[in-house]
Protein backbone atom coordinates (compact mmCIF):
# COMPACT_ATOMS: atom_id res chain seq x y z
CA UNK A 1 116.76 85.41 91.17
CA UNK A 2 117.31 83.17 94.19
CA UNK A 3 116.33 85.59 96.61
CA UNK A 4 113.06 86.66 95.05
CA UNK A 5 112.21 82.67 95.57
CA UNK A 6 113.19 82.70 98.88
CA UNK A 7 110.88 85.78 99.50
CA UNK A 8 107.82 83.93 97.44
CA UNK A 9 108.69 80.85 99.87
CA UNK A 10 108.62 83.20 103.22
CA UNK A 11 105.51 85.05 102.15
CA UNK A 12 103.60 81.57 101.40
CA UNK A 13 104.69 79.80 104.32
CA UNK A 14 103.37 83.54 106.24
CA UNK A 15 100.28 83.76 104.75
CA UNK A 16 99.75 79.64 105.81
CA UNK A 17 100.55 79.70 109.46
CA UNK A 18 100.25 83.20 110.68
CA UNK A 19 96.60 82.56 111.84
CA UNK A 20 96.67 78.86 112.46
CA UNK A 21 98.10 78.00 116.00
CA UNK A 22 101.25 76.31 114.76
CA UNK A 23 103.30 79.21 115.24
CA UNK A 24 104.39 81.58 111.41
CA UNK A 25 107.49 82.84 113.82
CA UNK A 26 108.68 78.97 114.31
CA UNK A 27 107.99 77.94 110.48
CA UNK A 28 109.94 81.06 109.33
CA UNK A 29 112.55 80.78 111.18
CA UNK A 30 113.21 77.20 110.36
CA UNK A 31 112.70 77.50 106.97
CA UNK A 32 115.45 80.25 106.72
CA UNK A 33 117.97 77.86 108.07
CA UNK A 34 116.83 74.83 105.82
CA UNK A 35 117.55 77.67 103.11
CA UNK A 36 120.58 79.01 104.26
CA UNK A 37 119.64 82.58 105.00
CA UNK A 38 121.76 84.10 107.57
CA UNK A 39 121.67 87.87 106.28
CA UNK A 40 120.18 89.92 109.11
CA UNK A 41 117.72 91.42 106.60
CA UNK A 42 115.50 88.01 106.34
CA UNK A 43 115.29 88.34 110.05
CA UNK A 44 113.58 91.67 109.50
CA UNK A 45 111.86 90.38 106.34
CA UNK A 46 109.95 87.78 108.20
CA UNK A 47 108.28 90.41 110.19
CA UNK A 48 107.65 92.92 107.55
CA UNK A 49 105.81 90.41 105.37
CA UNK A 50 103.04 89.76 108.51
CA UNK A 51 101.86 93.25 107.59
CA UNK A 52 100.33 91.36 104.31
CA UNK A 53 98.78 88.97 106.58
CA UNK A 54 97.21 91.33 108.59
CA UNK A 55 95.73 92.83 106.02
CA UNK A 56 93.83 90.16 105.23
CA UNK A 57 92.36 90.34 108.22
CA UNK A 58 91.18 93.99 108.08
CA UNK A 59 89.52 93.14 104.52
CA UNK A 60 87.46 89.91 105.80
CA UNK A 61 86.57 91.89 108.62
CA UNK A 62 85.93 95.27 107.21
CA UNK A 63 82.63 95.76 107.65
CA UNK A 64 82.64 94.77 111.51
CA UNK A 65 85.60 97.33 111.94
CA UNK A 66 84.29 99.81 109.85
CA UNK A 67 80.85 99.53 111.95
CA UNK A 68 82.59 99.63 115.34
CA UNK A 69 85.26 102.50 113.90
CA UNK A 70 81.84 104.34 113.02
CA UNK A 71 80.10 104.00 116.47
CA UNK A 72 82.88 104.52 119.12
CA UNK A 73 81.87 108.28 119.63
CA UNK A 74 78.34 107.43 120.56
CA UNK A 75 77.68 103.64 121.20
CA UNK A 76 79.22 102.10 124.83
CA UNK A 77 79.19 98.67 122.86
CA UNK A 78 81.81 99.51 120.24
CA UNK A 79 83.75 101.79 122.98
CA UNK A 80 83.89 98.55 124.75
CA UNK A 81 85.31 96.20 122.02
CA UNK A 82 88.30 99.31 121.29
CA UNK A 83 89.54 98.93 125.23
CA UNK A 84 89.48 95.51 125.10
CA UNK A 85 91.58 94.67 122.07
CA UNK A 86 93.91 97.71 124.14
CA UNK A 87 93.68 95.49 127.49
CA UNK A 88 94.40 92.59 125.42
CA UNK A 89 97.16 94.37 123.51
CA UNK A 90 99.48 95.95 126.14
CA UNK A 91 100.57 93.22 127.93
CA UNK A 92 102.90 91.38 124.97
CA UNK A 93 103.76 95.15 123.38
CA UNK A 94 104.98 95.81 126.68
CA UNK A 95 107.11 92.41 127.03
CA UNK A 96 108.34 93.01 123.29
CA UNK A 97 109.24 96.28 123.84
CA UNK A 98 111.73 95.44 126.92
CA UNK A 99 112.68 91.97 125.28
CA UNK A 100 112.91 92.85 122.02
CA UNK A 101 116.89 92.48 121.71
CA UNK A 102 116.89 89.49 123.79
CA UNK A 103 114.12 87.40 121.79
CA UNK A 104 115.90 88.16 118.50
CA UNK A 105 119.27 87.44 119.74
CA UNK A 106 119.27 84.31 121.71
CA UNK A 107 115.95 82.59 121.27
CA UNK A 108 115.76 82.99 117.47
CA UNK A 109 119.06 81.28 117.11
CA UNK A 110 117.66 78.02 118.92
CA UNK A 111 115.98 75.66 116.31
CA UNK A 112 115.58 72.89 119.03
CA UNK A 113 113.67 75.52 121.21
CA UNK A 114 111.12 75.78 118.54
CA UNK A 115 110.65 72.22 118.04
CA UNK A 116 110.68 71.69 121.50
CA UNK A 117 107.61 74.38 121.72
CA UNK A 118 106.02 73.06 118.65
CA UNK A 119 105.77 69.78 120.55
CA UNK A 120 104.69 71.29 123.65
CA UNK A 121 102.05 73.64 122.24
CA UNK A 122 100.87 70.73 120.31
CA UNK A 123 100.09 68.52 123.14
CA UNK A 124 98.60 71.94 125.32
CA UNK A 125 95.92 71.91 122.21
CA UNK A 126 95.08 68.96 121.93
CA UNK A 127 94.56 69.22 126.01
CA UNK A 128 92.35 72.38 125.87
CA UNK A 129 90.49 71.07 123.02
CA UNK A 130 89.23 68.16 124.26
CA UNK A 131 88.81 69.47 128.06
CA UNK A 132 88.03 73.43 128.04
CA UNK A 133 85.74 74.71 130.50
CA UNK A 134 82.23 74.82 128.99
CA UNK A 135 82.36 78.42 126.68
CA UNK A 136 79.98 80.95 127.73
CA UNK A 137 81.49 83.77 125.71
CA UNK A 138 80.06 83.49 121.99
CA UNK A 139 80.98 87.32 120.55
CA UNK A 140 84.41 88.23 120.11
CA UNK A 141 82.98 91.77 119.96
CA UNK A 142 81.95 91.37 124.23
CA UNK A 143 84.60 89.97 125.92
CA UNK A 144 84.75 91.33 129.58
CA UNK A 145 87.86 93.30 130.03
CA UNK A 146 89.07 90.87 132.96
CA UNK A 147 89.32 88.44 130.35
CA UNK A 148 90.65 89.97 127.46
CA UNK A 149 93.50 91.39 130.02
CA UNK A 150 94.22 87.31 130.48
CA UNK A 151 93.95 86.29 127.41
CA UNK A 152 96.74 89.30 126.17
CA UNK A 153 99.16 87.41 128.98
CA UNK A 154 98.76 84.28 127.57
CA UNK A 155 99.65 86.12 124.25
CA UNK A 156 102.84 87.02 126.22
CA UNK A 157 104.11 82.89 125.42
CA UNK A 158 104.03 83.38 121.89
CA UNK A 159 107.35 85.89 122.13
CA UNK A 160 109.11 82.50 122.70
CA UNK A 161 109.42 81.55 118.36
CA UNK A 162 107.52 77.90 118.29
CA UNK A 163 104.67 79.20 120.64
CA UNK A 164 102.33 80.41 118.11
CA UNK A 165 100.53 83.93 118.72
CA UNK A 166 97.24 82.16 117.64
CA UNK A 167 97.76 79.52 119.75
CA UNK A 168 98.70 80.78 122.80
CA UNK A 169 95.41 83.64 122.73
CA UNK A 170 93.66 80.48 121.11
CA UNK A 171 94.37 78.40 124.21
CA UNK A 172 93.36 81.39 126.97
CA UNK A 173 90.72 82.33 125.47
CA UNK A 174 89.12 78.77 125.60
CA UNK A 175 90.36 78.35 129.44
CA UNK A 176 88.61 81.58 130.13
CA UNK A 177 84.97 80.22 128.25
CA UNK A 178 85.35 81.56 125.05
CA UNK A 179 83.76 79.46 122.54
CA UNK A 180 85.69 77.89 119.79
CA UNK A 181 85.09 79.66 117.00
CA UNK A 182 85.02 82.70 118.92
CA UNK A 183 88.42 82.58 120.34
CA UNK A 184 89.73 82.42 116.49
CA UNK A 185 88.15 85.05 115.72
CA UNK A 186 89.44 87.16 118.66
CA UNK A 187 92.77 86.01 117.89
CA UNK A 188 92.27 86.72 114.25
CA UNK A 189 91.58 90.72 115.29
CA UNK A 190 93.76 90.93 118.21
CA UNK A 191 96.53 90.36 115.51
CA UNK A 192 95.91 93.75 113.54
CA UNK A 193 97.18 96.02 116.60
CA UNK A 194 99.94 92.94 117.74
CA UNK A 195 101.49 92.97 113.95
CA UNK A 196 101.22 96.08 113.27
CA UNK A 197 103.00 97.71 116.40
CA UNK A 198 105.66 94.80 115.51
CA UNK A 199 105.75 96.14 112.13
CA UNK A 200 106.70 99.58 112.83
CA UNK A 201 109.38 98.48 115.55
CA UNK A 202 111.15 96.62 113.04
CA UNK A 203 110.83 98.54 110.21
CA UNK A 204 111.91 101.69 112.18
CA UNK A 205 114.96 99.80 113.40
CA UNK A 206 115.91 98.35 110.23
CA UNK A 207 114.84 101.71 108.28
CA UNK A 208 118.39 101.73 106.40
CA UNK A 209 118.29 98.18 105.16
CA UNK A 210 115.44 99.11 103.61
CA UNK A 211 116.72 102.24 101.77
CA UNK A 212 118.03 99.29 99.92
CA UNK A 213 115.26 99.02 96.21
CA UNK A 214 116.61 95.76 95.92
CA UNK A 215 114.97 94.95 99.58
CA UNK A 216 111.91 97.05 98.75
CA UNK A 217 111.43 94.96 96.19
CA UNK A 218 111.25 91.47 98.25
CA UNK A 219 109.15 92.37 100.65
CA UNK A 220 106.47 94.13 98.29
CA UNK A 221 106.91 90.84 97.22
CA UNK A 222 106.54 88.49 100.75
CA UNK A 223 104.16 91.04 101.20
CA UNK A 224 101.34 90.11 98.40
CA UNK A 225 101.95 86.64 98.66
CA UNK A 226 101.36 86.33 101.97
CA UNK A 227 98.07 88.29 101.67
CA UNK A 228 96.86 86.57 99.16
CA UNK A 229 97.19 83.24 100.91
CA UNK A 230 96.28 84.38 104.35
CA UNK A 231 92.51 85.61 102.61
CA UNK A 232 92.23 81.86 101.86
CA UNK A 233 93.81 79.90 105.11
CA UNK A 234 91.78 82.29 107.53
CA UNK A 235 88.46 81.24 106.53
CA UNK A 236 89.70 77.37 105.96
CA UNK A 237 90.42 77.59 109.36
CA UNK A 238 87.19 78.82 110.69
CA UNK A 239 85.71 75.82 108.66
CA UNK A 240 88.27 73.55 110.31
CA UNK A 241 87.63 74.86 113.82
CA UNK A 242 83.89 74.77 113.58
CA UNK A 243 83.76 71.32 112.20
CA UNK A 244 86.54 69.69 114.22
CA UNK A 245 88.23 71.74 116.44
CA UNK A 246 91.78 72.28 117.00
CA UNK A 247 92.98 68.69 117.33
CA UNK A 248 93.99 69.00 113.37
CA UNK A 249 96.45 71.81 114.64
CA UNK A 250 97.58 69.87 117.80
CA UNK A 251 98.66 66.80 115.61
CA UNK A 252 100.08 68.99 112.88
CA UNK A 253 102.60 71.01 115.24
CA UNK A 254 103.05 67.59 116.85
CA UNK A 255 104.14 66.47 113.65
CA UNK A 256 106.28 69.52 112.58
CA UNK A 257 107.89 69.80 115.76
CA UNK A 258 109.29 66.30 115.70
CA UNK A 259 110.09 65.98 111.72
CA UNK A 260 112.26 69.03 112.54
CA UNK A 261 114.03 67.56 115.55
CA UNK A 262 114.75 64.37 113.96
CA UNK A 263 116.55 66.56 111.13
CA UNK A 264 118.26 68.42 113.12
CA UNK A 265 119.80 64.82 114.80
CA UNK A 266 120.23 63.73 111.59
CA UNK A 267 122.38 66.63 110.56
């Protein structure tokens, strides 16, 4: 019974940070360790569950991808929006690919890193926020390839847990004039190619575990929860954002970041 809390706990927290830029990685691995979850399947479990997320992405934005899915065979426009969510893509499935071991291994294991980056990222945001270039770019559907190519490096951070995926593209987007709003939304769709190629690398690789029904079972689980709740926190956040920005994110990794350092003195 424990277990299928812990999973309900994982798929919440999920489905609430995944698409804000305080970094789901950095939350999910923290909260394993406040729960004591050192099986190698939670590791995996964490990044199955961002499937459900994802999800909730395709289904708010159905009919835009539906319409673009529709018109790549005869309009240049939706050709155009394909190659740059591919431009934007390559560089971080690239650096996953070839760092894959390494990230899961070392920097996974370093609680202080992520606290340290949930610090850091918080300040960056509160930074860009207040002093990004003057946005220029108002459809997340037109990006120039030049800057959708940038914006996928600065998605290359966000490998380091406490970065935030969001927040990193978030954060390059609005240095290279993307409008607020905008570069959420951006972020928001980059994520269904991101997750997804992370999805099958890890659930090819851990492919055994999961012969496991009792394992099946949790993530199904993580899975719906986090859907359910990411449906909900992505358009919050688009309300957020237009009304006030990302300051409320800044502040709140701020806040995370040093709540969890102080623990981890404590203890």
């Amino acid at each position: 019974m424990t277990d299928w809390i812990h999973a309900i706990i994982l798929g919440l927290i999920e489905g609430l940070t995944e698409f804000i830029p305080v970094s789901s990685t950095g939350m999910l691995l923290l909260a394993k360790q406040a729960m004591g979850l050192t099986d190698p399947f939670w590791d995996t479990f964490c990044v199955l569950i961002q499937l459900g997320a994802i999800l909730a992405v395709v289904v708010l934005y159905f009919r835009r991808l539906w319409g673009v899915a529709v018109l790549v065979p005869t309009e240049p426009r939706a050709r155009g929006f394909v190659l740059s969510l591919l431009v934007a893509f390559l560089p971080a499935a690239v650096a996953g690919l070839l760092l894959h071991d390494v990230i899961k291994q070392i920097l996974f294991e370093s609680p202080r890193l992520i606290c340290w980056a949930l610090i850091f990222g918080g300040v960056v945001l509160l930074v860009i926020d207040r002093f990004a270039p003057y946005p220029t770019r108002r459809d997340p559907m037109a990006l120039p390839l030049k800057t959708s190519f940038i914006i996928g490096l600065f998605q290359c951070l966000a490998l380091v847990p406490g970065v935030s995926r969001s927040g990193a593209t978030i954060v390059g987007s609005m240095l290279m004039g993307v409008e607020k709003r905008v570069a959420a939304e951006f972020s928001f769709l980059l994520a269904i190619p991101v997750m997804a190629g992370a999805f099958t690398v890890d659930a090819w690789k851990s492919r055994r575990e999961l012969a496991n029904i009792d394992h099946i079972g949790l993530v199904a689980v993580g899975f719906v929860v986090s859907f359910l709740v990411a449906l909900a926190v992505i358009r919050a956040m688009l309300t957020i954002v237009t009304r006030r920005g990302y300051a409320p994110f800044g502040w709140l990794r701020i806040l995370i970041g040093g709540a969890g350092l102080a623990l981890l003195t404590m203890g």
